[in-house]
Structures are given as structure tokens and as C-alpha cells.
ModelCIF file with pLDDT and N, C-alpha, C, O atoms, coordinates in Angstrom:
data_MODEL
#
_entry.id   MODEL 
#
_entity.id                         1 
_entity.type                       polymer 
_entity.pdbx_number_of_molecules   1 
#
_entity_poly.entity_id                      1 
_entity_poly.type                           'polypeptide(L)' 
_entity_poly.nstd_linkage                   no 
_entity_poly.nstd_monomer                   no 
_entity_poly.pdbx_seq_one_letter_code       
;(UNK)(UNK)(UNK)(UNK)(UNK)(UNK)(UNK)(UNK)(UNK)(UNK)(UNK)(UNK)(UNK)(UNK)(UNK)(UNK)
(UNK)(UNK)(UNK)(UNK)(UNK)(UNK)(UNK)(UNK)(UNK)(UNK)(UNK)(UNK)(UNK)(UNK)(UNK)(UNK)
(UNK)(UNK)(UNK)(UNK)(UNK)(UNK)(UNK)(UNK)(UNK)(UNK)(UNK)(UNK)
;
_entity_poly.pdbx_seq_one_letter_code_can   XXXXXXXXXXXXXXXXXXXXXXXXXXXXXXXXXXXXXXXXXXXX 
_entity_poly.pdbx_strand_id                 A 
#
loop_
_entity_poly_seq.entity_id 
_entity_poly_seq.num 
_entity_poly_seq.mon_id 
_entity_poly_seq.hetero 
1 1  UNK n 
1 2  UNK n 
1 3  UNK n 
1 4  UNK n 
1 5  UNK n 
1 6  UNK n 
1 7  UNK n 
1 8  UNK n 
1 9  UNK n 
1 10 UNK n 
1 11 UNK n 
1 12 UNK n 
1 13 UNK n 
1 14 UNK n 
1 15 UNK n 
1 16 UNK n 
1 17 UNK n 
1 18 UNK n 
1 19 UNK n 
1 20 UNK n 
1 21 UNK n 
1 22 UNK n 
1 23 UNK n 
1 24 UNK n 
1 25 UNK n 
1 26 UNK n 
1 27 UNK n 
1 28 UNK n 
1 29 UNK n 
1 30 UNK n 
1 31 UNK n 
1 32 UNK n 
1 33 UNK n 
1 34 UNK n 
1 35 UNK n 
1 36 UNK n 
1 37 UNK n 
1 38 UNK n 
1 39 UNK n 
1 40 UNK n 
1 41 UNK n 
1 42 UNK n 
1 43 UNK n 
1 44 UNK n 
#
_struct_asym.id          A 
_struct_asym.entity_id   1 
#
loop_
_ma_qa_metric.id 
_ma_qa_metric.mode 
_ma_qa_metric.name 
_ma_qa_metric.software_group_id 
_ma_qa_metric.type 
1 global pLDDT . pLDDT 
2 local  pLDDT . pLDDT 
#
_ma_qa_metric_global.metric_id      1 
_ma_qa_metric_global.metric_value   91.98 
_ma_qa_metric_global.model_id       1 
_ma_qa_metric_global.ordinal_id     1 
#
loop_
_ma_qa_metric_local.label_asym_id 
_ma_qa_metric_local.label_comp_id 
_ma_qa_metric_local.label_seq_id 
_ma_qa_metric_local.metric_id 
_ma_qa_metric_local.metric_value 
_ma_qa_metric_local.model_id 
_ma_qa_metric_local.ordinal_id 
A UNK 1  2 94.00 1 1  
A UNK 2  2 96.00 1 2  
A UNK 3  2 96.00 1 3  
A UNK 4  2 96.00 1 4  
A UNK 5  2 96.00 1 5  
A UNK 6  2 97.00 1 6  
A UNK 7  2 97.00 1 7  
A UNK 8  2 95.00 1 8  
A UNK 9  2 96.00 1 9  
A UNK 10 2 96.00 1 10 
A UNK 11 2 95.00 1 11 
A UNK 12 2 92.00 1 12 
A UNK 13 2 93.00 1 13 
A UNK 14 2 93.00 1 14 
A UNK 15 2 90.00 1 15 
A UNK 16 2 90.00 1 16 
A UNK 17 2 90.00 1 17 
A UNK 18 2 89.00 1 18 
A UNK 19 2 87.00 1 19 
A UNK 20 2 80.00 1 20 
A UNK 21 2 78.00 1 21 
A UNK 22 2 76.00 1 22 
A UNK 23 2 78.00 1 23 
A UNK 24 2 78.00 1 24 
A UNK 25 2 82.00 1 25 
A UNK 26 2 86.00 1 26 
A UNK 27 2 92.00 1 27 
A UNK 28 2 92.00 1 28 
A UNK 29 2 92.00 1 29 
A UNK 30 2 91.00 1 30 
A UNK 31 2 92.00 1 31 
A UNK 32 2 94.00 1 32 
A UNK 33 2 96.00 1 33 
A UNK 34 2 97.00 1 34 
A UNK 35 2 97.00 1 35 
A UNK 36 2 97.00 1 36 
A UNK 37 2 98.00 1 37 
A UNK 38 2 98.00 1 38 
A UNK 39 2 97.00 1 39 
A UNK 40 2 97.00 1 40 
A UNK 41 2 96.00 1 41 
A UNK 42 2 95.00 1 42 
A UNK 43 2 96.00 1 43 
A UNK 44 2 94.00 1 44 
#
loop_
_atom_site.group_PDB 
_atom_site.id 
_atom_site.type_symbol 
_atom_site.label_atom_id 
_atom_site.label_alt_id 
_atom_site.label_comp_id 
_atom_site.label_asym_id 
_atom_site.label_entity_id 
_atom_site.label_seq_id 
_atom_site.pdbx_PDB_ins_code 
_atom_site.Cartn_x 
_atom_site.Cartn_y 
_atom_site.Cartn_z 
_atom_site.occupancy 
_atom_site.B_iso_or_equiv 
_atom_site.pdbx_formal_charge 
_atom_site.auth_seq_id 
_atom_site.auth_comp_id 
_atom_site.auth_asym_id 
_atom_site.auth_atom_id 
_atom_site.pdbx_PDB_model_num 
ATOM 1   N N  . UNK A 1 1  ? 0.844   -1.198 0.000   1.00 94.00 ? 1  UNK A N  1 
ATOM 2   C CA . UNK A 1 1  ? 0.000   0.000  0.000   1.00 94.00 ? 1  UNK A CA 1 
ATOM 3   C C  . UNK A 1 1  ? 0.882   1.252  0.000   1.00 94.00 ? 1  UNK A C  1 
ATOM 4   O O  . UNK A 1 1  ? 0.581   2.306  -0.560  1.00 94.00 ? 1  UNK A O  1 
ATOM 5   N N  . UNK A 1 2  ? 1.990   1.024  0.681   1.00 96.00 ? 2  UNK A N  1 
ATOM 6   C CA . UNK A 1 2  ? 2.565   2.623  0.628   1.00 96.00 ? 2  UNK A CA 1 
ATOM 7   C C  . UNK A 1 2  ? 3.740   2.335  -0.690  1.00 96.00 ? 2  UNK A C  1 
ATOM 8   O O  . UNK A 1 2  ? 4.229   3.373  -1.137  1.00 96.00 ? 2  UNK A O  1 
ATOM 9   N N  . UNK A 1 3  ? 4.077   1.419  -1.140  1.00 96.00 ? 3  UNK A N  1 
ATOM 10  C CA . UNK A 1 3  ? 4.583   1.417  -2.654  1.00 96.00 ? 3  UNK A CA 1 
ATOM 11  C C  . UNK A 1 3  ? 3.623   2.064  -3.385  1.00 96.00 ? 3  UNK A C  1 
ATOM 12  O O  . UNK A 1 3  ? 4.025   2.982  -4.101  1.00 96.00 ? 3  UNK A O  1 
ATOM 13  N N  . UNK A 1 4  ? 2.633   1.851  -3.382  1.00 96.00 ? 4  UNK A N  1 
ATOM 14  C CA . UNK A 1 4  ? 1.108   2.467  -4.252  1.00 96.00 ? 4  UNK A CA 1 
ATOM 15  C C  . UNK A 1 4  ? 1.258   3.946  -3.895  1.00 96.00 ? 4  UNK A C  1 
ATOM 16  O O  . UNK A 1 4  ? 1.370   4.823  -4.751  1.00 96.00 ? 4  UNK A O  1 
ATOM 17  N N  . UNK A 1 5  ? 1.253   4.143  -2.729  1.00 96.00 ? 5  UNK A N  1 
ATOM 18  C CA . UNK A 1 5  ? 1.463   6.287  -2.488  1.00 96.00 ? 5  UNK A CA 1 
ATOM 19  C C  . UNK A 1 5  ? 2.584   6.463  -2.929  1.00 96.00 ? 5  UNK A C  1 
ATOM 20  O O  . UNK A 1 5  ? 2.539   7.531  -3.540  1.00 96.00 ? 5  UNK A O  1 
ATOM 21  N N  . UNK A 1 6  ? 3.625   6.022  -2.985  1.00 97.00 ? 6  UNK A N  1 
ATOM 22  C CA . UNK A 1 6  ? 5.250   6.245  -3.439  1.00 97.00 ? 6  UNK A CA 1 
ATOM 23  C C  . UNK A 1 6  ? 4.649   6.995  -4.778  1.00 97.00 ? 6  UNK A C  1 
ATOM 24  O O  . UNK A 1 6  ? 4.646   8.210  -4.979  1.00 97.00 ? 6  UNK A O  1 
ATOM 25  N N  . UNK A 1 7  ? 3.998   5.668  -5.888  1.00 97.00 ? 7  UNK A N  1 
ATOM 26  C CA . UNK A 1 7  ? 4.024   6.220  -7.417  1.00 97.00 ? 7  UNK A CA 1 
ATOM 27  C C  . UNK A 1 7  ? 2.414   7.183  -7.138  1.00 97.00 ? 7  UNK A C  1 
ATOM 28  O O  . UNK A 1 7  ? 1.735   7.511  -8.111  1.00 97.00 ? 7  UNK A O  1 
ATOM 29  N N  . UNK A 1 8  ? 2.101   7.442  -6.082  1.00 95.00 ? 8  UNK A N  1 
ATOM 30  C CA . UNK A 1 8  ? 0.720   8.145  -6.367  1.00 95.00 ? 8  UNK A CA 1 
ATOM 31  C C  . UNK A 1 8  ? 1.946   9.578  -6.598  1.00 95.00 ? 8  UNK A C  1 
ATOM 32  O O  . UNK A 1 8  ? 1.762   10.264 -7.603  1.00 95.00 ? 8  UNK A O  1 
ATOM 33  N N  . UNK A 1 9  ? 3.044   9.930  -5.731  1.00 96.00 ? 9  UNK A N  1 
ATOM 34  C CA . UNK A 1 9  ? 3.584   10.880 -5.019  1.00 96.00 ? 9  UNK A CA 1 
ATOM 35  C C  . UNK A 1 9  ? 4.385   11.186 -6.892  1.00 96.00 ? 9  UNK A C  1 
ATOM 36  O O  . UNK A 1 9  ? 4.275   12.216 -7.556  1.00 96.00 ? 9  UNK A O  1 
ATOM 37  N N  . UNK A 1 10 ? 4.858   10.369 -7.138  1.00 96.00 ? 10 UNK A N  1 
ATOM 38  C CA . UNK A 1 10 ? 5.785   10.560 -8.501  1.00 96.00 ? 10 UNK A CA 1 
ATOM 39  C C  . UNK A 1 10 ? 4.283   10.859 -9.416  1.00 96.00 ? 10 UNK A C  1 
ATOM 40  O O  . UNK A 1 10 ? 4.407   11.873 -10.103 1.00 96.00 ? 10 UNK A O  1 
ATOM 41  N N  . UNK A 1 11 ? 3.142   10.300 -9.535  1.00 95.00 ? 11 UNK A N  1 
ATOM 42  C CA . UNK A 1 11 ? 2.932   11.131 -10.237 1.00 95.00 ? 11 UNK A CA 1 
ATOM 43  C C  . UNK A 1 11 ? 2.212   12.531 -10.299 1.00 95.00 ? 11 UNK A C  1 
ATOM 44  O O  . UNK A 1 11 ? 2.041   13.159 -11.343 1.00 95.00 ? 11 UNK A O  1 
ATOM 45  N N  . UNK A 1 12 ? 1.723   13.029 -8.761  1.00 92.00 ? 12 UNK A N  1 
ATOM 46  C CA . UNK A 1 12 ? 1.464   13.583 -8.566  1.00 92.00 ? 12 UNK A CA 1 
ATOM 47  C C  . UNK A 1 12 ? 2.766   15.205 -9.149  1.00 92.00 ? 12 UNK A C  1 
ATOM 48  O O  . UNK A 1 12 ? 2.177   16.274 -9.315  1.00 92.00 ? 12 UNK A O  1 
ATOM 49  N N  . UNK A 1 13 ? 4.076   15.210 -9.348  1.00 93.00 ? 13 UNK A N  1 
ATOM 50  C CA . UNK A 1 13 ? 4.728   15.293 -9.355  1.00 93.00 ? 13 UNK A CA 1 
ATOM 51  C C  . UNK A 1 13 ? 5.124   15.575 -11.002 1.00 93.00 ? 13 UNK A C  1 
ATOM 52  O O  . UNK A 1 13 ? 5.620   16.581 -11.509 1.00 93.00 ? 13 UNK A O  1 
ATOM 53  N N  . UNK A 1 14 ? 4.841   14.704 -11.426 1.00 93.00 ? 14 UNK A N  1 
ATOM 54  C CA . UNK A 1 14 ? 4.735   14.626 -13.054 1.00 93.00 ? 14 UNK A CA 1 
ATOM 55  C C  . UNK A 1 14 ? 3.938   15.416 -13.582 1.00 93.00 ? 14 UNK A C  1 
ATOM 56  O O  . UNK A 1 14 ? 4.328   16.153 -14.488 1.00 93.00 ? 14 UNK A O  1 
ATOM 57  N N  . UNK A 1 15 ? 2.614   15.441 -13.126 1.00 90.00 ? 15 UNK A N  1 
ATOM 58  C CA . UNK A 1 15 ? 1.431   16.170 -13.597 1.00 90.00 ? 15 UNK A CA 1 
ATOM 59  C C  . UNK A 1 15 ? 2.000   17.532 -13.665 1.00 90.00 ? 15 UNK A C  1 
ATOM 60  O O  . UNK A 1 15 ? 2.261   18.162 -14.689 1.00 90.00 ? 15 UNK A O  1 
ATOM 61  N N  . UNK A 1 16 ? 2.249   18.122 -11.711 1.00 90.00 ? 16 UNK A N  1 
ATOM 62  C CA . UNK A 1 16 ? 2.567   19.513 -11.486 1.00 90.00 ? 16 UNK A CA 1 
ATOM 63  C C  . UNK A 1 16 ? 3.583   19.874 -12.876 1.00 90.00 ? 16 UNK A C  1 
ATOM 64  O O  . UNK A 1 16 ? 3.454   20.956 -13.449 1.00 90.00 ? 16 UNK A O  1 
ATOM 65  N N  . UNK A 1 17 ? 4.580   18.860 -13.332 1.00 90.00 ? 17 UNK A N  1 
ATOM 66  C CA . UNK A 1 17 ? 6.194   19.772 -14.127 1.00 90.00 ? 17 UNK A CA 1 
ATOM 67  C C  . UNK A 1 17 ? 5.223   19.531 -15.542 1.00 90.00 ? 17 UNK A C  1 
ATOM 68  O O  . UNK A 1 17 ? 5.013   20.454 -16.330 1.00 90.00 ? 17 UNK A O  1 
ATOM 69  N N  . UNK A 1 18 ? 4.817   18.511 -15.681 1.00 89.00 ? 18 UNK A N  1 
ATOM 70  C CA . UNK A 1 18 ? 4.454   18.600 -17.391 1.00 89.00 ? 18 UNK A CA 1 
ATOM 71  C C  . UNK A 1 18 ? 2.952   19.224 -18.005 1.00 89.00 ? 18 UNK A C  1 
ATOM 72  O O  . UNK A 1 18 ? 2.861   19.543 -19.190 1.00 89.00 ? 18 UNK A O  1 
ATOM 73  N N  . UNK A 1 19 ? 1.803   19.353 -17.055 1.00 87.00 ? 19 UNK A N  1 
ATOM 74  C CA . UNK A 1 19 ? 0.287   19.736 -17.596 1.00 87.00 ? 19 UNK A CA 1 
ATOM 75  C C  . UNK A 1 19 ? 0.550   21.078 -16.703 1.00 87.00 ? 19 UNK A C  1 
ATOM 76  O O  . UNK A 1 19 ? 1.252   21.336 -15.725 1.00 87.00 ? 19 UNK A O  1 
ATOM 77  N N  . UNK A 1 20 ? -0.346  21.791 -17.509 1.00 80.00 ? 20 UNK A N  1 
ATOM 78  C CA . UNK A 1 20 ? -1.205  23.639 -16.970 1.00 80.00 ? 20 UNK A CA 1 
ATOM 79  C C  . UNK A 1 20 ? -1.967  22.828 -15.567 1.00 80.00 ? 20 UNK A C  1 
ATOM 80  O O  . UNK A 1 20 ? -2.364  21.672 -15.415 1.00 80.00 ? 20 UNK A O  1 
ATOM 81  N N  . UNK A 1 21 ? -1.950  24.031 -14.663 1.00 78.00 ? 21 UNK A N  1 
ATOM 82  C CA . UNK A 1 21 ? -2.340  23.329 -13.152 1.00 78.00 ? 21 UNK A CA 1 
ATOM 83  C C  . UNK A 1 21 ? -3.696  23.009 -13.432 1.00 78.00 ? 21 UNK A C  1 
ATOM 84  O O  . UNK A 1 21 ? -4.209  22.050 -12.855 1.00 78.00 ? 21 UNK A O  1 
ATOM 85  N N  . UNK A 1 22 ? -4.451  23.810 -14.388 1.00 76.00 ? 22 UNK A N  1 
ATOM 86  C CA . UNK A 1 22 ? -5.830  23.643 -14.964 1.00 76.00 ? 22 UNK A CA 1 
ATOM 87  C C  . UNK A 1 22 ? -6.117  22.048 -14.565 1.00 76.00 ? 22 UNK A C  1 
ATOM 88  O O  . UNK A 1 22 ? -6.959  21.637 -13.767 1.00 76.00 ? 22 UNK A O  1 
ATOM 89  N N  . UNK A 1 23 ? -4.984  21.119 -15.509 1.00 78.00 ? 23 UNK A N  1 
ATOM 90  C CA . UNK A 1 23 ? -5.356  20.026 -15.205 1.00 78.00 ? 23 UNK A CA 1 
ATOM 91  C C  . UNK A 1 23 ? -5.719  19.206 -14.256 1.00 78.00 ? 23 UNK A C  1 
ATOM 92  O O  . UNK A 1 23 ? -6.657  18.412 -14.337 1.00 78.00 ? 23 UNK A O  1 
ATOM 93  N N  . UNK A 1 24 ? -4.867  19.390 -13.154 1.00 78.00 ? 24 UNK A N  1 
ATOM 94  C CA . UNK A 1 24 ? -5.348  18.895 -11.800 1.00 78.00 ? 24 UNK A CA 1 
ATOM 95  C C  . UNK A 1 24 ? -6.439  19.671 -10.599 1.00 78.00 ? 24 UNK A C  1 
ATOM 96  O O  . UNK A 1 24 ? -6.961  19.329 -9.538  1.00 78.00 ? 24 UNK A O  1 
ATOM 97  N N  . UNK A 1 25 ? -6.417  20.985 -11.528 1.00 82.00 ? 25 UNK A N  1 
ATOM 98  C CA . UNK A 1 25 ? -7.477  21.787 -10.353 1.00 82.00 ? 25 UNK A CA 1 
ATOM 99  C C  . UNK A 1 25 ? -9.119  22.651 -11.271 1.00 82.00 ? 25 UNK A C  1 
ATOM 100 O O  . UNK A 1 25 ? -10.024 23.349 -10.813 1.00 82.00 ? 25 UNK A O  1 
ATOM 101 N N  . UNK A 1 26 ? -8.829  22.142 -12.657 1.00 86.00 ? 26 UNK A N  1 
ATOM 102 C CA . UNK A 1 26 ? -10.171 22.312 -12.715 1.00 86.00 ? 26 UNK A CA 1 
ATOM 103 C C  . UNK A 1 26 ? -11.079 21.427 -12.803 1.00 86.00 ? 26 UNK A C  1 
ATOM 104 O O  . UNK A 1 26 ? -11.213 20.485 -12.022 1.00 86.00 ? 26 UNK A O  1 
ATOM 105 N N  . UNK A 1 27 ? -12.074 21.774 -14.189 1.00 92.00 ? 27 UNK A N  1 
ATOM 106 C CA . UNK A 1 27 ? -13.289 20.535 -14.056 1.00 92.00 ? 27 UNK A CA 1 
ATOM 107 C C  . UNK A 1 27 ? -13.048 19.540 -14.900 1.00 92.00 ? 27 UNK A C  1 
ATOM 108 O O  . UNK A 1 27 ? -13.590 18.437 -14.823 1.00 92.00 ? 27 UNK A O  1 
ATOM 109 N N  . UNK A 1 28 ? -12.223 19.875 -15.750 1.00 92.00 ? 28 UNK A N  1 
ATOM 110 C CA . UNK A 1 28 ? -11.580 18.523 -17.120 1.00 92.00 ? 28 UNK A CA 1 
ATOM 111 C C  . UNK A 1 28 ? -9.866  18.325 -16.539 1.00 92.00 ? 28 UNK A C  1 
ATOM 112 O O  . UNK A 1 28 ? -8.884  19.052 -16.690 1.00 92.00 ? 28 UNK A O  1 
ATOM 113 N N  . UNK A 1 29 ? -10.014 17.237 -15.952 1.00 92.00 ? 29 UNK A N  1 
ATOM 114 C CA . UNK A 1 29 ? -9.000  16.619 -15.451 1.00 92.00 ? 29 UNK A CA 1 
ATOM 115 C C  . UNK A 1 29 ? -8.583  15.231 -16.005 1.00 92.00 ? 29 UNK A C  1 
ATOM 116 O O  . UNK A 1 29 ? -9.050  14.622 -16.967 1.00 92.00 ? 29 UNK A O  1 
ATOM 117 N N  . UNK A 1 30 ? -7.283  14.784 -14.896 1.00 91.00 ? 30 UNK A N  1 
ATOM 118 C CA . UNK A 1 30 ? -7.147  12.835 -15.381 1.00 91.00 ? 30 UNK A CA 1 
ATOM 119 C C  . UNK A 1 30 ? -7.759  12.167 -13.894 1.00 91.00 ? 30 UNK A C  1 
ATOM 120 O O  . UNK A 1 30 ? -8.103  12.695 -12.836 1.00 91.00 ? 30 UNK A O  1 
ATOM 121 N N  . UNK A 1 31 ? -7.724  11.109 -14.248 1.00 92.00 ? 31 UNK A N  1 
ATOM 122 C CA . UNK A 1 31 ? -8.318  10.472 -13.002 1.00 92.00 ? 31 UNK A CA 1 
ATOM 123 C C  . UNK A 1 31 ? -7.859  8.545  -13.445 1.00 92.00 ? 31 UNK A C  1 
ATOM 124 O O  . UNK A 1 31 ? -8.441  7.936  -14.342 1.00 92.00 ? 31 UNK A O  1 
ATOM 125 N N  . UNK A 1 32 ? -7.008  8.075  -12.782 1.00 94.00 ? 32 UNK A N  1 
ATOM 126 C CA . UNK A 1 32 ? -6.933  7.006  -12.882 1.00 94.00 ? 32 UNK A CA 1 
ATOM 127 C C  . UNK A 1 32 ? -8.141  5.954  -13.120 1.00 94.00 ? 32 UNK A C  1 
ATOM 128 O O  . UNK A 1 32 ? -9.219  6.123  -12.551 1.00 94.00 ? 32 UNK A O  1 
ATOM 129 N N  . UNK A 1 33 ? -7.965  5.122  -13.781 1.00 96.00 ? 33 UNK A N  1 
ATOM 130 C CA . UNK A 1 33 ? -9.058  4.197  -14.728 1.00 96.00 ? 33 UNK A CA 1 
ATOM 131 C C  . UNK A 1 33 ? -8.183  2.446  -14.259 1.00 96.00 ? 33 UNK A C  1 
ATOM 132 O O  . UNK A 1 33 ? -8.657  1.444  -13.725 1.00 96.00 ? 33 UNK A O  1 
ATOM 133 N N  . UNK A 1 34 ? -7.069  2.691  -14.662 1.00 97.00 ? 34 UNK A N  1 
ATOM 134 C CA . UNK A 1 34 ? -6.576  0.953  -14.339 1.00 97.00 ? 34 UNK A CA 1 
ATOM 135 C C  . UNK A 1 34 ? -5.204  1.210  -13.611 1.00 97.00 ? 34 UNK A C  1 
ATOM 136 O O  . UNK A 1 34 ? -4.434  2.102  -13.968 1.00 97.00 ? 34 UNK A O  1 
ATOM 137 N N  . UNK A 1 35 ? -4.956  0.338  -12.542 1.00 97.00 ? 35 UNK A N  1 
ATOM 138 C CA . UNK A 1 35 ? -3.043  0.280  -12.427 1.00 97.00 ? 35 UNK A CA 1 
ATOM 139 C C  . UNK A 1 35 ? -3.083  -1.384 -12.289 1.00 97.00 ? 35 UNK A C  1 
ATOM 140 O O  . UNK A 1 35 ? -3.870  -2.264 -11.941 1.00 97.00 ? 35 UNK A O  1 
ATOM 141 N N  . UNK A 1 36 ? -1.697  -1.236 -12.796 1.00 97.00 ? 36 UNK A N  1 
ATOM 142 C CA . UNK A 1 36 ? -0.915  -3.137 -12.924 1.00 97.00 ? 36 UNK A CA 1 
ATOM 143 C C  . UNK A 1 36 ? 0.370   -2.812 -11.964 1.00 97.00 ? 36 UNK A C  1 
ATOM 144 O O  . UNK A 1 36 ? 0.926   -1.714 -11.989 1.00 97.00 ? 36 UNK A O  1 
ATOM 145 N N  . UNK A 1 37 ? 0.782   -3.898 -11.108 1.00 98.00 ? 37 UNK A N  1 
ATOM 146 C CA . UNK A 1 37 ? 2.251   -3.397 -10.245 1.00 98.00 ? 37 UNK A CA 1 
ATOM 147 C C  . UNK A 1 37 ? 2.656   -4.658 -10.331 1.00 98.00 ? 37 UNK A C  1 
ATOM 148 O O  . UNK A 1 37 ? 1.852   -5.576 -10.167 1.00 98.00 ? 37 UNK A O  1 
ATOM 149 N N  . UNK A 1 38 ? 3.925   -4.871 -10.595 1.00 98.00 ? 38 UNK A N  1 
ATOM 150 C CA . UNK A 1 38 ? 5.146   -6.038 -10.129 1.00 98.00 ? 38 UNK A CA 1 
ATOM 151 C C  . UNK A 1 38 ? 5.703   -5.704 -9.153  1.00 98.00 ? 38 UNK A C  1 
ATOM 152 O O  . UNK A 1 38 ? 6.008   -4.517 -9.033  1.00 98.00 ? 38 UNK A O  1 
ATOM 153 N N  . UNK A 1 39 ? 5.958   -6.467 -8.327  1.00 97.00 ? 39 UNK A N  1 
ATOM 154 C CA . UNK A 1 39 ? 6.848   -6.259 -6.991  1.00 97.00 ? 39 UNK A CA 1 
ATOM 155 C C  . UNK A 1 39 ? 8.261   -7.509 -7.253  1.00 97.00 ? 39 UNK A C  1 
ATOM 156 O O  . UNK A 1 39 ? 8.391   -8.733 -7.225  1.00 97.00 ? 39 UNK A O  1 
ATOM 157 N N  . UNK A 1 40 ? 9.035   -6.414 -7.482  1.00 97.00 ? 40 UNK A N  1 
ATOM 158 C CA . UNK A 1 40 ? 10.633  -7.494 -8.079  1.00 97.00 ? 40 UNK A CA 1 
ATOM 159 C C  . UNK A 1 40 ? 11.485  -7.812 -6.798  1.00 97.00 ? 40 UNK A C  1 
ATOM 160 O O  . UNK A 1 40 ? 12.288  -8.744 -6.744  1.00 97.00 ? 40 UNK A O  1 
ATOM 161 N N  . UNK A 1 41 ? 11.222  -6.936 -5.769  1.00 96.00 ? 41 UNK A N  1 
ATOM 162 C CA . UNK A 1 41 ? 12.268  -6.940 -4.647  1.00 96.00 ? 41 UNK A CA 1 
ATOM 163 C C  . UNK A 1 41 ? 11.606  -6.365 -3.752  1.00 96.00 ? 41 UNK A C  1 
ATOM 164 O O  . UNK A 1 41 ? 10.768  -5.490 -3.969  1.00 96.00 ? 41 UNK A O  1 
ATOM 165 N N  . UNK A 1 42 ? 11.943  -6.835 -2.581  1.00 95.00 ? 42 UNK A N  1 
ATOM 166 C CA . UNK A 1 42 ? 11.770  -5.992 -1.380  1.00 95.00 ? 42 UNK A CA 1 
ATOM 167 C C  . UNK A 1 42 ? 12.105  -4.935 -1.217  1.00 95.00 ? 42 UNK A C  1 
ATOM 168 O O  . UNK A 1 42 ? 13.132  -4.644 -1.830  1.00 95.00 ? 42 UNK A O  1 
ATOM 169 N N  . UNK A 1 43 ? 11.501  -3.866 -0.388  1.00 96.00 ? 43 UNK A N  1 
ATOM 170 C CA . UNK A 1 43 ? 12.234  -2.703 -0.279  1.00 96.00 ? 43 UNK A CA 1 
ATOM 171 C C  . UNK A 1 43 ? 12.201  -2.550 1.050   1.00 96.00 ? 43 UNK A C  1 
ATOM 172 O O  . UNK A 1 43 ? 11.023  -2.540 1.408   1.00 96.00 ? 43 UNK A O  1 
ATOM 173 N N  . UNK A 1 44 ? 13.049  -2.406 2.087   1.00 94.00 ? 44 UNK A N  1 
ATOM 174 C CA . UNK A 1 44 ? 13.404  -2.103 3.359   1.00 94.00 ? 44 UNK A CA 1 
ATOM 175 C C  . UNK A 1 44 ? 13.463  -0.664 3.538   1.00 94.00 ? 44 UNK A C  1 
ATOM 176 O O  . UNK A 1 44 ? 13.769  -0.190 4.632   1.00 94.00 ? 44 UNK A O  1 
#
């Protein structure tokens, strides 16, 4: 679950440097639809 906030955090992050803030703060936005995750290794 907090691997899942890790990439919520990267893309939260992505959005801010690459889309107009429009995107995340008006009424036509993105909104996740599907995620797939591999877990290759532990992370300590």
C-alpha cells in the first residue's frame, strides 16, 4: 500500500512539471481508470 502512495507521489509530481495546473485543479482533469504493479524486490 505505501509502494502504491510512493508512485501516487511521482505522479502527482509529473502532472505539477508537465500539464497547466488547470489540469489537476479544474473541471476537465485525469483520473486514474486501471493500475498493474510487479513487486521485483523488497524494499526495506
Amino acid at each position: 500500500v505505501s509502494q502504491q502512495m510512493y508512485f501516487d507521489l511521482g505522479k502527482q509530481e509529473f502532472y505539477q512539471k508537465m500539464l497547466p495546473e488547470r489540469v489537476l485543479t479544474g473541471k476537465r482533469r485525469i483520473i486514474t481508470a486501471a493500475t498493474s504493479t510487479s513487486y521485483l524486490g523488497q524494499i526495506r
